[in-house]
N, C-alpha and C. Protein backbone atom coordinates (compact mmCIF):
# COMPACT_ATOMS: atom_id res chain seq x y z
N UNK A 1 46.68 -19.89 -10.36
CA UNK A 1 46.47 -18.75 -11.24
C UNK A 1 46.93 -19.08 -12.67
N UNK A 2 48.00 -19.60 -12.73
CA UNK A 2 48.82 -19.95 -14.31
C UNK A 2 47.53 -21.06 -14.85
N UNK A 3 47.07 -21.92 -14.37
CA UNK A 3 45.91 -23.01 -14.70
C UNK A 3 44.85 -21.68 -15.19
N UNK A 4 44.18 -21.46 -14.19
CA UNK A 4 42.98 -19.90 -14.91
C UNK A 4 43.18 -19.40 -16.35
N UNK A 5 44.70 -18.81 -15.81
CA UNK A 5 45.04 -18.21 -17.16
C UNK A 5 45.11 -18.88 -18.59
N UNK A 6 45.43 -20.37 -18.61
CA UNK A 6 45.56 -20.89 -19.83
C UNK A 6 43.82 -21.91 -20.15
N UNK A 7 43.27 -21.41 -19.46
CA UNK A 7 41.35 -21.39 -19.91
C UNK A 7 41.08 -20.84 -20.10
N UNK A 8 41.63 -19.29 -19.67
CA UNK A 8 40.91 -18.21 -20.73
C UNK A 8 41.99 -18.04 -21.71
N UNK A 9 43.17 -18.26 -22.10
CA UNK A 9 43.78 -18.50 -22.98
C UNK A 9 43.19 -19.34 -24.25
N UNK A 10 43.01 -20.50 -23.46
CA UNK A 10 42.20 -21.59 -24.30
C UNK A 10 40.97 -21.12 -25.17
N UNK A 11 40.01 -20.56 -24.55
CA UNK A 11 38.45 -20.46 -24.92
C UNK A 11 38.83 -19.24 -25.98
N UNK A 12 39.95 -18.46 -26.01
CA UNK A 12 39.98 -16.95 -26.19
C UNK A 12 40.71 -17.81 -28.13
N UNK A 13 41.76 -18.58 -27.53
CA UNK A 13 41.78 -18.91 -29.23
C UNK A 13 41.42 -20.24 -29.91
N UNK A 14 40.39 -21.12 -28.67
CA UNK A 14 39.51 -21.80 -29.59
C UNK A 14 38.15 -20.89 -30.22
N UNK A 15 37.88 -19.98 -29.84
CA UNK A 15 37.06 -19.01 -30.45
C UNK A 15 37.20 -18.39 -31.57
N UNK A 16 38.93 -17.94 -31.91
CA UNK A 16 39.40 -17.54 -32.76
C UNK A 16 39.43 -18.77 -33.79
N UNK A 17 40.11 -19.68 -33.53
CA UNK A 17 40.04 -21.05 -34.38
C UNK A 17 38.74 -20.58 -35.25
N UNK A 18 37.67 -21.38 -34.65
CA UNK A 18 36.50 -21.66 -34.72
C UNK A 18 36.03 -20.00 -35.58
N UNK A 19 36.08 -19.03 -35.48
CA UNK A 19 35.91 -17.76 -36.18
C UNK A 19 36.93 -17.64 -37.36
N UNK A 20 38.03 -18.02 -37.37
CA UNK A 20 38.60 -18.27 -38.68
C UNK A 20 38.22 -19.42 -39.50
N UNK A 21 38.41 -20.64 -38.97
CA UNK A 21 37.08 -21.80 -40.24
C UNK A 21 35.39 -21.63 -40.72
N UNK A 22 34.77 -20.23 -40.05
CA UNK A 22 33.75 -20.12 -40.40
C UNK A 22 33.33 -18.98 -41.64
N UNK A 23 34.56 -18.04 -41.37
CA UNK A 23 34.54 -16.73 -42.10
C UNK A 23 35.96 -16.86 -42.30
N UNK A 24 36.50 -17.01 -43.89
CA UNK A 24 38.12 -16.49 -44.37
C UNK A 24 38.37 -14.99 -44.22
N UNK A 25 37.71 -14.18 -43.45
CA UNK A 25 38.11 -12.93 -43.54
C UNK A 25 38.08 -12.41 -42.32
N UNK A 26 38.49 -13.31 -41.16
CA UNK A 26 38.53 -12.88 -39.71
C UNK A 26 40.25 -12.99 -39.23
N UNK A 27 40.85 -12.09 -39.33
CA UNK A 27 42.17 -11.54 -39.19
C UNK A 27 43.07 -12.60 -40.26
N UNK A 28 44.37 -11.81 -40.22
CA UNK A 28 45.58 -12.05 -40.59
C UNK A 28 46.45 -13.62 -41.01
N UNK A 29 45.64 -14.18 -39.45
CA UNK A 29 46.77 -15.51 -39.84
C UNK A 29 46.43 -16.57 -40.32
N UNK A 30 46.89 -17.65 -40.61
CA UNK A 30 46.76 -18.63 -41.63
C UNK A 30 45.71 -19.73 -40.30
N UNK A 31 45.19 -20.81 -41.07
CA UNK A 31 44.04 -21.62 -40.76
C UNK A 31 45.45 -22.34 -39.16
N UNK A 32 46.62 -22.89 -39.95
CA UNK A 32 47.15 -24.08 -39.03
C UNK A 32 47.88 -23.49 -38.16
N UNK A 33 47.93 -22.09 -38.25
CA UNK A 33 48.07 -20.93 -36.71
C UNK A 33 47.17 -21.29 -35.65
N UNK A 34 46.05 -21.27 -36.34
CA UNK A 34 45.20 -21.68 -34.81
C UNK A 34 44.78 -22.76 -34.21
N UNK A 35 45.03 -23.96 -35.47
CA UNK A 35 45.43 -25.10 -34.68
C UNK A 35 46.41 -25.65 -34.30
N UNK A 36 47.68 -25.03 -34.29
CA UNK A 36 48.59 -24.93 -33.60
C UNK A 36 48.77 -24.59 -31.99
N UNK A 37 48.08 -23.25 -32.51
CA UNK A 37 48.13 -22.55 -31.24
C UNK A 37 47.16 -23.28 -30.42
N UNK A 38 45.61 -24.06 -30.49
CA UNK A 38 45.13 -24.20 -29.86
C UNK A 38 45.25 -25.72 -28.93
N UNK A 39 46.62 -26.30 -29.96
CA UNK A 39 47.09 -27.61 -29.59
C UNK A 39 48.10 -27.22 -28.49
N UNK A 40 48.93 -25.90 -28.82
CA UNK A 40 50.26 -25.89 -28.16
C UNK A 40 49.39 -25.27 -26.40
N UNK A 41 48.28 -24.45 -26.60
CA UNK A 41 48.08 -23.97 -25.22
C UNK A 41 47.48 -25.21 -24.34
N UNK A 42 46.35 -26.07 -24.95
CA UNK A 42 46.12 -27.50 -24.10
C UNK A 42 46.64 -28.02 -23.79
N UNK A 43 48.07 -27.98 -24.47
CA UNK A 43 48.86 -29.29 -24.44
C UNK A 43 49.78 -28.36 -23.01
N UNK A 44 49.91 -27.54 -22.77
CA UNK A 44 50.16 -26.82 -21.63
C UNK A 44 49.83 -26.80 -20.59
N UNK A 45 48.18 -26.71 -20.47
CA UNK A 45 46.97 -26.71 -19.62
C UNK A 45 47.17 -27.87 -18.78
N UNK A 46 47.37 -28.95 -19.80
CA UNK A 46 47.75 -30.74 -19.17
C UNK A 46 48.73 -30.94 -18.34
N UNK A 47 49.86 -29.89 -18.78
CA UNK A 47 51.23 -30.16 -18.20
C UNK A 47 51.35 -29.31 -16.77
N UNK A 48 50.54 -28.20 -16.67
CA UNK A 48 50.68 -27.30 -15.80
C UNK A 48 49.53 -28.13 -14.48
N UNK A 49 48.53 -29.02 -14.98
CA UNK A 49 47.39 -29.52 -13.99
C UNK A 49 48.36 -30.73 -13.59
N UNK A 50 48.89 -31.49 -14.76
CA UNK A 50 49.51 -32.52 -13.88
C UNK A 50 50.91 -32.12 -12.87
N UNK A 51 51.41 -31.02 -13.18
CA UNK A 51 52.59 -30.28 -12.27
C UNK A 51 51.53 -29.91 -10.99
N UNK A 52 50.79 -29.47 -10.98
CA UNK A 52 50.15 -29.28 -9.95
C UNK A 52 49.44 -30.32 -9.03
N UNK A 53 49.45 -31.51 -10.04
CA UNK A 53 49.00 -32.95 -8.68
C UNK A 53 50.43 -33.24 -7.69
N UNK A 54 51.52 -33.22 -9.03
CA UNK A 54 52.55 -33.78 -8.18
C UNK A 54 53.09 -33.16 -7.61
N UNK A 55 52.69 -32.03 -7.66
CA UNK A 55 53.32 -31.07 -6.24
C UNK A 55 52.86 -30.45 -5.41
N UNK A 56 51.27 -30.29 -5.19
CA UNK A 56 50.55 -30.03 -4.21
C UNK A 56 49.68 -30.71 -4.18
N UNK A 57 49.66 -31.97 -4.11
CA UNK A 57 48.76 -33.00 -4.00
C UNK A 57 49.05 -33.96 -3.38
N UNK A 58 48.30 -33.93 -2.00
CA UNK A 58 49.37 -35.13 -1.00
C UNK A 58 48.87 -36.50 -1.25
N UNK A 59 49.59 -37.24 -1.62
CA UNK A 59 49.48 -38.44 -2.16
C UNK A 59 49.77 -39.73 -0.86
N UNK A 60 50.98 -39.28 0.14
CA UNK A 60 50.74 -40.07 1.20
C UNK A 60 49.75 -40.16 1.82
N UNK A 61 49.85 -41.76 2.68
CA UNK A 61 48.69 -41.57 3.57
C UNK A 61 48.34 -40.96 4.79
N UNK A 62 47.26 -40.62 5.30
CA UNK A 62 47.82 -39.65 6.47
C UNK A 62 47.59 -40.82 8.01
N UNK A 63 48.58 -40.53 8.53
CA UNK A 63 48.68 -41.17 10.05
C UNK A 63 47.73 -40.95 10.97
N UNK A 64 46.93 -41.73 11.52
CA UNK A 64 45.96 -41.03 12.32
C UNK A 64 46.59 -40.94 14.07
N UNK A 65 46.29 -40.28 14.55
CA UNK A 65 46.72 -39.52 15.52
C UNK A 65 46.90 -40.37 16.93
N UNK A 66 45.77 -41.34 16.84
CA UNK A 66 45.92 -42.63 17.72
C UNK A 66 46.86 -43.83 18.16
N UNK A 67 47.91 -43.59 16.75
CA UNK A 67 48.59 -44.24 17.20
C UNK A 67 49.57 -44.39 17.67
């Protein structure tokens, strides 16, 4: 669920990004707000997918039953 959430996180303020470098008159905050922000939530996205290999991702091999 936390992974979901920071893709629509993502898309919600690379949109904004991308709507503030096209038009200077689409809200309040400054240009390197949103590439900030859109560095700091990926750079999240990465950390939360690779937390999720190494901890629910069985990496041993599995034993087969035969032996």
């Amino acid at each position: 669920m936390q992974i979901t959430q920071f893709v629509l996180d993502i898309v919600a303020c690379y949109y904004y990004t991308y709507s503030r470098i096209q038009t200077d008159s689409c809200g309040n905050g400054e240009v390197y707000a949103a590439y900030f922000g859109s560095f700091l939530l990926t750079s999240y996205l990465f950390l939360f997918i690779n937390f999720f290999n190494k901890t629910y991702k069985d990496d041993k091999p599995k034993k087969s039953k035969t032996q």
